[in-house]
Protein backbone atom coordinates (compact mmCIF):
# COMPACT_ATOMS: atom_id res chain seq x y z
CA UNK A 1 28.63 -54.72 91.91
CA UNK A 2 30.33 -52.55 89.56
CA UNK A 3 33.79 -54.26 89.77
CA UNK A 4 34.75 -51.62 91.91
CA UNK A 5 37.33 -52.12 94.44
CA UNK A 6 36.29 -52.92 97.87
CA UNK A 7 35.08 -50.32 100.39
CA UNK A 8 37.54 -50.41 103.11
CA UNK A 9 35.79 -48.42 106.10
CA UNK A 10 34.67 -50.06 109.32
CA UNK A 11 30.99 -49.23 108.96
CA UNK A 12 31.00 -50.81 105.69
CA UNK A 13 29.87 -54.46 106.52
CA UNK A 14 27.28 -52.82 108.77
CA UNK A 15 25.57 -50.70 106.47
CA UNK A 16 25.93 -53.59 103.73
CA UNK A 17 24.23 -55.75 105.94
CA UNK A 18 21.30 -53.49 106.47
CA UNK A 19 21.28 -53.06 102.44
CA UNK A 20 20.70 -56.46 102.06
CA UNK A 21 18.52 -56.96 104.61
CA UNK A 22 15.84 -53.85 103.02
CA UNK A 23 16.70 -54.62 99.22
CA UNK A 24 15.96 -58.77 99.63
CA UNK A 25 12.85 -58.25 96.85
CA UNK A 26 13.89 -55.32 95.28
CA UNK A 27 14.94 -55.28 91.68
CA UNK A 28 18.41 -55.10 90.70
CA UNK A 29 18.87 -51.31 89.81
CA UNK A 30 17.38 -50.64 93.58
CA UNK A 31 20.36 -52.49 95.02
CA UNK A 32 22.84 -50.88 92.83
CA UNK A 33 21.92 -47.72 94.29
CA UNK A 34 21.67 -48.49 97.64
CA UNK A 35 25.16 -49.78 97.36
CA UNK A 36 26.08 -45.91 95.55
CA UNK A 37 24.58 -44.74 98.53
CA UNK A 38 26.85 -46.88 100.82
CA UNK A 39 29.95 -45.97 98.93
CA UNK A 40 29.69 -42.18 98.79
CA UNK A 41 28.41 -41.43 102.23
CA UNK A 42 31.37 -43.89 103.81
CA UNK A 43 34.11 -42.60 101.06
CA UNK A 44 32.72 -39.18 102.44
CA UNK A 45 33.11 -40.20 105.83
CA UNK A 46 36.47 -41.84 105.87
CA UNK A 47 37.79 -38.30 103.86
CA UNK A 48 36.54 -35.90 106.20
CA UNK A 49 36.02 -37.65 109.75
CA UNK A 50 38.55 -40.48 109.61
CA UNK A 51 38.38 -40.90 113.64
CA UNK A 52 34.66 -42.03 113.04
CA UNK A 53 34.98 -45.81 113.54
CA UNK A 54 31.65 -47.33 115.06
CA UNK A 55 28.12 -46.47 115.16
CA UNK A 56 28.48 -45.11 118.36
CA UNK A 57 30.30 -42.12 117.40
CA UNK A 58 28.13 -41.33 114.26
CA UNK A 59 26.52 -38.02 114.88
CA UNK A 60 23.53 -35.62 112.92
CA UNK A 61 26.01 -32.26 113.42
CA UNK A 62 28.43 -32.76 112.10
CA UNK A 63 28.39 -36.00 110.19
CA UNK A 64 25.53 -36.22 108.61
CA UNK A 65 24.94 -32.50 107.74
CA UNK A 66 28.23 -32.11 106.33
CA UNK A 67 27.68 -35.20 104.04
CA UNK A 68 24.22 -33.17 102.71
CA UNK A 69 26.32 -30.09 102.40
CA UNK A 70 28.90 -32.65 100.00
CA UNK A 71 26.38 -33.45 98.00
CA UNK A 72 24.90 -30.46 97.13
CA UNK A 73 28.21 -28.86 96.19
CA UNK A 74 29.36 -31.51 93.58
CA UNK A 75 29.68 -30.52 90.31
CA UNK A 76 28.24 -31.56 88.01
CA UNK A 77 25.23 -30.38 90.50
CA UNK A 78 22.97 -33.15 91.38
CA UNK A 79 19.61 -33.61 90.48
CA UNK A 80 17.11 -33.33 93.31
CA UNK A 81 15.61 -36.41 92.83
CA UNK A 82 19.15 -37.94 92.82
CA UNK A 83 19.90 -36.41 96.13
CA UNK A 84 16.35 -36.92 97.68
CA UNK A 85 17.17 -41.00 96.58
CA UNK A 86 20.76 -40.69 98.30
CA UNK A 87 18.91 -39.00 101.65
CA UNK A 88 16.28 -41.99 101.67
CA UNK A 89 17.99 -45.02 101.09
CA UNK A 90 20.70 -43.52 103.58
CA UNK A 91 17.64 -42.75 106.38
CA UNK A 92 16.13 -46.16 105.63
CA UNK A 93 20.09 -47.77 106.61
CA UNK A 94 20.17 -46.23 109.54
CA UNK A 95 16.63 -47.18 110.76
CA UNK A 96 17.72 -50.50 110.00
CA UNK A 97 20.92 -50.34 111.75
CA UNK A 98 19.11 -48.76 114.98
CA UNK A 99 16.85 -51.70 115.12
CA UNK A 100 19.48 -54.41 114.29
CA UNK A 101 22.21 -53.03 116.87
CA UNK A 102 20.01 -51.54 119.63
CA UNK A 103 20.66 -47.88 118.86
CA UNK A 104 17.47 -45.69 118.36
CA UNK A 105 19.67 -42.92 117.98
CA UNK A 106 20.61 -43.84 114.84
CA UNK A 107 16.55 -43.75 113.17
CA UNK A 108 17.18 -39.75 113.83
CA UNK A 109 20.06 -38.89 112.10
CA UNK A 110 18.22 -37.76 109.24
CA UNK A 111 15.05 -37.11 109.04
CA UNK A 112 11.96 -36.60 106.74
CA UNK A 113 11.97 -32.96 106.61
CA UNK A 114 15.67 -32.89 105.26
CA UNK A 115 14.24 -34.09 101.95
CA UNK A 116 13.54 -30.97 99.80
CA UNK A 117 10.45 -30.75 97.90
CA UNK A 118 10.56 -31.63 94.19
CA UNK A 119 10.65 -29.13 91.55
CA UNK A 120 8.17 -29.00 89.72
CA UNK A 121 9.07 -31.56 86.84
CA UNK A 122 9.06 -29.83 83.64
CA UNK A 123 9.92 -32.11 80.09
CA UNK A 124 13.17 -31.39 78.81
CA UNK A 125 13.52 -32.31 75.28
CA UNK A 126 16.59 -30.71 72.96
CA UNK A 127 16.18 -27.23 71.92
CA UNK A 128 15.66 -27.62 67.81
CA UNK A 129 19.19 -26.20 68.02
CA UNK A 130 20.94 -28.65 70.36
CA UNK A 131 19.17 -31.82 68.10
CA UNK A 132 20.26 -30.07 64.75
CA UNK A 133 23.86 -29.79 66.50
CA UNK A 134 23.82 -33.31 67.84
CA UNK A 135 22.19 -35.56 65.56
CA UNK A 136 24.71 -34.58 62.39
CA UNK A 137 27.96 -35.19 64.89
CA UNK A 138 26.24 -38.63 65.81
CA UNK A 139 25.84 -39.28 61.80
CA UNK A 140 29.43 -38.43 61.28
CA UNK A 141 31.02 -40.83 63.72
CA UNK A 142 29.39 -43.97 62.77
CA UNK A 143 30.55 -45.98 65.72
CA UNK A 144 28.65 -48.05 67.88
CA UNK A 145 27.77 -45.65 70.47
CA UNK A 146 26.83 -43.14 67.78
CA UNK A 147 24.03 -45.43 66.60
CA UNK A 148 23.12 -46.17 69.89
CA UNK A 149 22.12 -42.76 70.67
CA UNK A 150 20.62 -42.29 67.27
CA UNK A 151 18.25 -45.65 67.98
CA UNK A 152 17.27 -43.69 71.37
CA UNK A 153 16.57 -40.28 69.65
CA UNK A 154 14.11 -42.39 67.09
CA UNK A 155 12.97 -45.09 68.97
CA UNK A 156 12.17 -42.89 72.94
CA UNK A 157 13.90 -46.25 74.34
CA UNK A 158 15.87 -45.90 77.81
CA UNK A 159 19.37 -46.06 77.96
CA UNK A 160 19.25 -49.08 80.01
CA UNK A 161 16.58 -50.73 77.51
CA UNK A 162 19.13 -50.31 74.39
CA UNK A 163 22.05 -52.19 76.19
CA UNK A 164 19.48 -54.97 76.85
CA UNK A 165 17.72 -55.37 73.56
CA UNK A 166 19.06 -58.70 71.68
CA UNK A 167 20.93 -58.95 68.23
CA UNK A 168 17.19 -60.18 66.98
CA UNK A 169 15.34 -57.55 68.15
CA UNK A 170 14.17 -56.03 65.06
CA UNK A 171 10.56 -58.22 63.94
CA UNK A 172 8.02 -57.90 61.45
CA UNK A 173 5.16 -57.54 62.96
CA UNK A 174 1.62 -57.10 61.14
CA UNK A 175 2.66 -54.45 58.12
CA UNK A 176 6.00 -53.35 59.13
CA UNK A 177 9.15 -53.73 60.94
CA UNK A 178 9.21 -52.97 64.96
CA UNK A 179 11.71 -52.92 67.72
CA UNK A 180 11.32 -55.42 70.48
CA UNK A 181 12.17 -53.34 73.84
CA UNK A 182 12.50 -55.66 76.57
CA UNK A 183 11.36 -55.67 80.08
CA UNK A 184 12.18 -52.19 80.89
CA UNK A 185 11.68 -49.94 84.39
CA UNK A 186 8.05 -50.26 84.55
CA UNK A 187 8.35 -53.70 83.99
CA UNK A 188 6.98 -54.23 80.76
CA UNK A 189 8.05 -54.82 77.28
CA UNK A 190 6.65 -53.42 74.17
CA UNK A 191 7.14 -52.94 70.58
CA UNK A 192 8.23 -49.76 68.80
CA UNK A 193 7.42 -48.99 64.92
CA UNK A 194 10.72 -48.92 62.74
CA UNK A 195 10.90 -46.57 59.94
CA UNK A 196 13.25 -47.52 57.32
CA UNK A 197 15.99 -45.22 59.19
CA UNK A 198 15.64 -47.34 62.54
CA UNK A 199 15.98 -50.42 60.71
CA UNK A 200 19.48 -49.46 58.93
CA UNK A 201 20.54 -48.07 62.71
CA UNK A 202 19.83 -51.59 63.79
CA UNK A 203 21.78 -53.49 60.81
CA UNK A 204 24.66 -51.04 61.47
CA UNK A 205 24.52 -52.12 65.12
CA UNK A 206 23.96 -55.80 64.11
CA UNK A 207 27.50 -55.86 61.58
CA UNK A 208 29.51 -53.39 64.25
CA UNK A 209 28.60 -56.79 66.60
CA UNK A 210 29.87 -59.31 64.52
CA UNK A 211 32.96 -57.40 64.03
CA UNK A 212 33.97 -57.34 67.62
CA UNK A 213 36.34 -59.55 69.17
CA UNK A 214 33.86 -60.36 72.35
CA UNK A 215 32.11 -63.58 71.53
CA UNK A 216 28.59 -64.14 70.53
CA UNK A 217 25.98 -63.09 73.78
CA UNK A 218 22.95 -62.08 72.12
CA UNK A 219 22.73 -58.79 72.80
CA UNK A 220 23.03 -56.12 70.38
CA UNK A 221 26.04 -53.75 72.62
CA UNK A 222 28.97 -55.46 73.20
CA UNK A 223 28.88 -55.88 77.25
CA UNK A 224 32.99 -56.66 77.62
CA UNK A 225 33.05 -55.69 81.27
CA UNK A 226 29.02 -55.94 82.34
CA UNK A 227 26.12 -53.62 81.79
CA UNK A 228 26.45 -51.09 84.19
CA UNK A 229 29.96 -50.58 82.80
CA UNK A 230 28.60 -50.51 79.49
CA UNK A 231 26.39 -47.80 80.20
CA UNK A 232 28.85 -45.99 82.31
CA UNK A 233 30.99 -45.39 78.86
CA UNK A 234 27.86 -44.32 76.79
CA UNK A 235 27.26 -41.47 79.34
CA UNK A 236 30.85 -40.85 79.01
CA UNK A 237 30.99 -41.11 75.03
CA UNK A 238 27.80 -38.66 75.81
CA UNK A 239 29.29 -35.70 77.58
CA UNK A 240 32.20 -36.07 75.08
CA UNK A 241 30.01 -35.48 72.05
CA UNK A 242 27.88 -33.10 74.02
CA UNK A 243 31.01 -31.04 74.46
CA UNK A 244 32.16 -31.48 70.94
CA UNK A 245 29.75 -29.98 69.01
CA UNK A 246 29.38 -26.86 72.10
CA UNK A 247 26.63 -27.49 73.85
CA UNK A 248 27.79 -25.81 76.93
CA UNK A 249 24.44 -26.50 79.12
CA UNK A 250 23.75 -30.39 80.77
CA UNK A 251 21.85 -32.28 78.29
CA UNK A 252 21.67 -36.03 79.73
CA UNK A 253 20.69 -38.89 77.15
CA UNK A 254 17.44 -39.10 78.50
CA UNK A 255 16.51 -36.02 76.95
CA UNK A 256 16.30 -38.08 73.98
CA UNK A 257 13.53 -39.65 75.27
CA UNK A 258 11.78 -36.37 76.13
CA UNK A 259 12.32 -35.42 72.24
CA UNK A 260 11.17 -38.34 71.12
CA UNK A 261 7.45 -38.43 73.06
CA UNK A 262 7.04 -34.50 72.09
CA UNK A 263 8.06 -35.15 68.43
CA UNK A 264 5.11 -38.17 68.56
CA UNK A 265 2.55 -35.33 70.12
CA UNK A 266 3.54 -32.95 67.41
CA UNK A 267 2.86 -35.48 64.99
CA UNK A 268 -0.56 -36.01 65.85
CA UNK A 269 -0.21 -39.24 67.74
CA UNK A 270 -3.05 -39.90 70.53
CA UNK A 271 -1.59 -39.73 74.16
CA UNK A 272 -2.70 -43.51 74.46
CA UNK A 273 -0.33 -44.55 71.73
CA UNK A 274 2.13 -42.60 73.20
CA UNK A 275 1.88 -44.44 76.24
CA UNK A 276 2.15 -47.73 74.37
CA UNK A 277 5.83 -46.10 72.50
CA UNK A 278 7.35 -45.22 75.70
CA UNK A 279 6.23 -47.90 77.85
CA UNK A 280 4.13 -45.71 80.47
CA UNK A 281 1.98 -47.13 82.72
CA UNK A 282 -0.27 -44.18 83.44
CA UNK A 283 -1.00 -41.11 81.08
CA UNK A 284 -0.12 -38.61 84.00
CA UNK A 285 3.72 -40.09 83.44
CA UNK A 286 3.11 -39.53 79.84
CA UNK A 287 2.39 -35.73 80.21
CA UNK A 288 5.62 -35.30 82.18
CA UNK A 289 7.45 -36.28 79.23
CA UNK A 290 5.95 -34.07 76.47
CA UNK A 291 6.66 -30.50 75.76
CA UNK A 292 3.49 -28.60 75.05
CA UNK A 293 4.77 -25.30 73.60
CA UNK A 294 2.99 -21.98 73.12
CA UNK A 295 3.00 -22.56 69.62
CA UNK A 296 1.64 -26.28 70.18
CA UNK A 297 -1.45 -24.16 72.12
CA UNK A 298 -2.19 -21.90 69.70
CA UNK A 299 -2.00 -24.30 66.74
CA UNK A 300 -4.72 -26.76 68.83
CA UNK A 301 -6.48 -24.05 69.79
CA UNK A 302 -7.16 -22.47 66.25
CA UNK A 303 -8.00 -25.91 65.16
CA UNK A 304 -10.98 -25.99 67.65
CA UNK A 305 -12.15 -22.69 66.85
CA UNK A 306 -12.47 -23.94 63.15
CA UNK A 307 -13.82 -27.15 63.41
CA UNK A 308 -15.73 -26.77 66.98
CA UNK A 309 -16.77 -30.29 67.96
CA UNK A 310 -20.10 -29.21 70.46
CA UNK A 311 -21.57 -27.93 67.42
CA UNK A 312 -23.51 -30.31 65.28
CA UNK A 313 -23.03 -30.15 61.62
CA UNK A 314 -25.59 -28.32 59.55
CA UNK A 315 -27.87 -31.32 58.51
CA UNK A 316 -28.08 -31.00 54.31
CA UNK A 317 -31.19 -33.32 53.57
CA UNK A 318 -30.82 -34.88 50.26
CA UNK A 319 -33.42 -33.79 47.48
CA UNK A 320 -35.30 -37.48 47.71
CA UNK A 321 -35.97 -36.69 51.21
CA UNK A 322 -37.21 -33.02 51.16
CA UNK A 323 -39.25 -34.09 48.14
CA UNK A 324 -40.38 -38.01 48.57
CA UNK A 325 -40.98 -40.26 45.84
CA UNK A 326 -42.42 -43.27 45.48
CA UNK A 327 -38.59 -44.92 44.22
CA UNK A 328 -35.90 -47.07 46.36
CA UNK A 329 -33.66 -44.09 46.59
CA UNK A 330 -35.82 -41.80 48.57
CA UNK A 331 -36.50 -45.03 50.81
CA UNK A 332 -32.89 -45.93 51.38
CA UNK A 333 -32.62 -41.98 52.40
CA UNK A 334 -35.35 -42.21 54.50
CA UNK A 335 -33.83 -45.03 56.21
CA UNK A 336 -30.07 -43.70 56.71
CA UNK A 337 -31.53 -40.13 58.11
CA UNK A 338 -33.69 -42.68 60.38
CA UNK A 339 -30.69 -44.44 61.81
CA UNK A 340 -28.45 -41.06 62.04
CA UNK A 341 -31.70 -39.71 64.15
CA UNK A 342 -32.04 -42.99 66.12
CA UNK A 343 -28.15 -42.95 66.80
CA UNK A 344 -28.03 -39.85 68.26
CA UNK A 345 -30.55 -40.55 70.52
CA UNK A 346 -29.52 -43.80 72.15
CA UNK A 347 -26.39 -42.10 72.76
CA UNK A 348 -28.24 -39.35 75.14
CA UNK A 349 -29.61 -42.70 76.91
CA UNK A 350 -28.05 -44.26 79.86
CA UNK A 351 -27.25 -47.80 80.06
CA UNK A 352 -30.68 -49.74 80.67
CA UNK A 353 -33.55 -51.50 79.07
CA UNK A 354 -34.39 -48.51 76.82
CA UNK A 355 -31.12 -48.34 75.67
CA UNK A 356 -30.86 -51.50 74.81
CA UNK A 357 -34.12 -51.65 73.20
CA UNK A 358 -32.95 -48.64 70.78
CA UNK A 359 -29.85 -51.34 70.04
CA UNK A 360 -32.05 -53.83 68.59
CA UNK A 361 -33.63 -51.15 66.72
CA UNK A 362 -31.18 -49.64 65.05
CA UNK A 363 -30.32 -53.61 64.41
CA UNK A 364 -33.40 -53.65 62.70
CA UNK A 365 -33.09 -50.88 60.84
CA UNK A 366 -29.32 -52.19 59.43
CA UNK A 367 -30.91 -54.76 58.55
CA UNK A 368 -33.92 -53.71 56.62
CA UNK A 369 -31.60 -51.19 54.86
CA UNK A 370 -29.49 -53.73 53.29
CA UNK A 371 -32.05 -55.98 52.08
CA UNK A 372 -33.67 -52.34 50.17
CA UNK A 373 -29.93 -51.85 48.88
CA UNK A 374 -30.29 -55.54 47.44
CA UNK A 375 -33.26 -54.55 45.66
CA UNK A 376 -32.02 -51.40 44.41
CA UNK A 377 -29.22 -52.72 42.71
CA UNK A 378 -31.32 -55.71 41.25
């Protein structure tokens, strides 16, 4: 799948089989991984326990344990939810396999309580260090995958979404310029604002395109060898630059992400447009990706305490209302503190006739206060 050579084991057409037979309406990335799964828990398995041929001999202690032990001993470490994937799609294989070749043993090889419990999921966007470190060294080398990872850090796009979007991706939409991100993880495409920065990232992208050798395929990255490959080398160009400027801590590109949705919050964007920037489903998702800082607390929570919303503002009746006349002016005042009072009323109402009765009201009242404004200014 990822012009890999071929996995010679004897268990590898088995557990293939069962791959294919749990992945048949599963998106593509799903497959991929079950496949990852396939390929490092045989390649384990042929290293360390070559006399392991069939099914039959397969075994929780040691096989199985020792291949957990593997995996949480790599380094780079593994992230938990990368390992918790690895122990389910491996669990879900052998189910399969038990049922498909009459060997229940198999379904208890690993079982649900060797998943660990996720940690709790904390955002990790750059350190203002790290992103003053990073960003310049990305500015410098003016390549491809340089402006790649810039377009992430300003644009919160997946990794995967940049080395789909198309040469024509940029559009002008409404009043300005937006990125078209297409169908993403969550299944849905969107459209990103493009400040005047984004929009020279994606020109740069758009001549570095025509430039290459590879013929024309619509897409903005050059894909010579796929797109998994493709994204395999920007992870690599990644931990290159990440090392250059030294950073000696993992920082993954999806951090840029993370830096991206917290940078929106600190702006002052509403969590519902940040939703609609980073292609979330459900606000809860949103929250995960956001860094609330102490400082971000305190600056909020001043802000209350100075302009507290429960309190209603101190009404300051104009003069044509504390002393009537007999003029238009003190009846268009009369009228506009008559709607205010009417508003706030309805709004204490449930839904129901008086409610609605209030509606046609205050209709009432818009209206009879713009035929008095007509006469006024006749």
């Amino acid at each position: 799948m990822n012009r890999l050579p071929p996995l010679r084991h004897p268990l590898a057409a088995l557990f293939q089989g069962a791959a294919r037979s749990l992945t048949t309406s599963l998106d593509t990335e799903t497959i991929r991984f079950y496949h990852c799964t396939i390929r490092n828990f045989l390649n384990f398995l042929g290293a360390q326990y070559p006399q392991v041929q069939s099914l039959h001999q397969l075994r929780r202690d040691p096989h199985i344990l020792a291949w957990f032990t593997g995996l949480r001993s790599r380094q780079p470490s593994l992230a938990t939810m990368t390992y918790r994937i690895h122990l389910f799609h491996l669990r879900r294989m052998l189910e399969e396999l038990a049922w498909a070749e009459d060997l229940p043993d198999l379904a208890r090889l690993v079982l649900r309580r060797d998943t660990p419990r996720l940690e709790q999921y904390l955002p990790r966007p750059l350190t203002a260090a790290q992103d003053q470190l990073i960003q310049p060294e990305l500015l410098r080398r003016d390549d491809r995958n340089s402006n790649a990872f810039l377009l992430l850090r300003h644009t919160g796009m997946r990794i995967g979404e940049c080395a789909d979007l198309s040469v024509d991706c940029l559009r002008f939409v409404g009043h300005g310029w937006a990125i078209h991100v297409p169908l993403g993880k969550s299944k849905t495409e969107r459209l990103v604002p493009a400040d005047s920065f984004v929009c020279q990232l994606v020109d740069r992208l758009r001549l570095l395109r025509s430039q290459d050798t590879l013929p024309a395929d619509g897409f903005l990255l050059a894909r010579p060898s796929g797109r998994y490959a493709l994204i395999r080398k920007l992870r690599i160009y990644w931990r290159d630059l990440v090392a250059t400027v030294g950073i000696t801590r993992r920082i993954v590109p999806h951090q840029l992400r993370h830096s991206f949705g917290t940078e929106m919050v600190r702006a002052g964007v509403g969590l519902p447009a940040v939703m609609k920037l980073l292609g979330h489903l459900k606000p809860d998702m949103t929250m995960l990706y956001v860094e609330v800082s102490a400082l971000d607390l305190q600056r909020e929570f001043d802000l209350a305490r100075s302009q507290p919303r429960h309190l209603l503002p101190v009404s300051r009746l104009p003069a044509s209302i504390r002393s009537p006349q007999a003029n238009l002016a003190s009846l268009l005042d009369s009228l506009h503190l008559a709607q205010h009072v009417l508003e706030m009323f309805r709004r204490t109402l449930p839904q129901g006739p008086d409610h609605r009765l209030l509606d046609r009201l205050a209709n009432r009242l818009t209206k009879i206060t713009s035929e008095i404004r007509k006469l006024a200014q006749g």
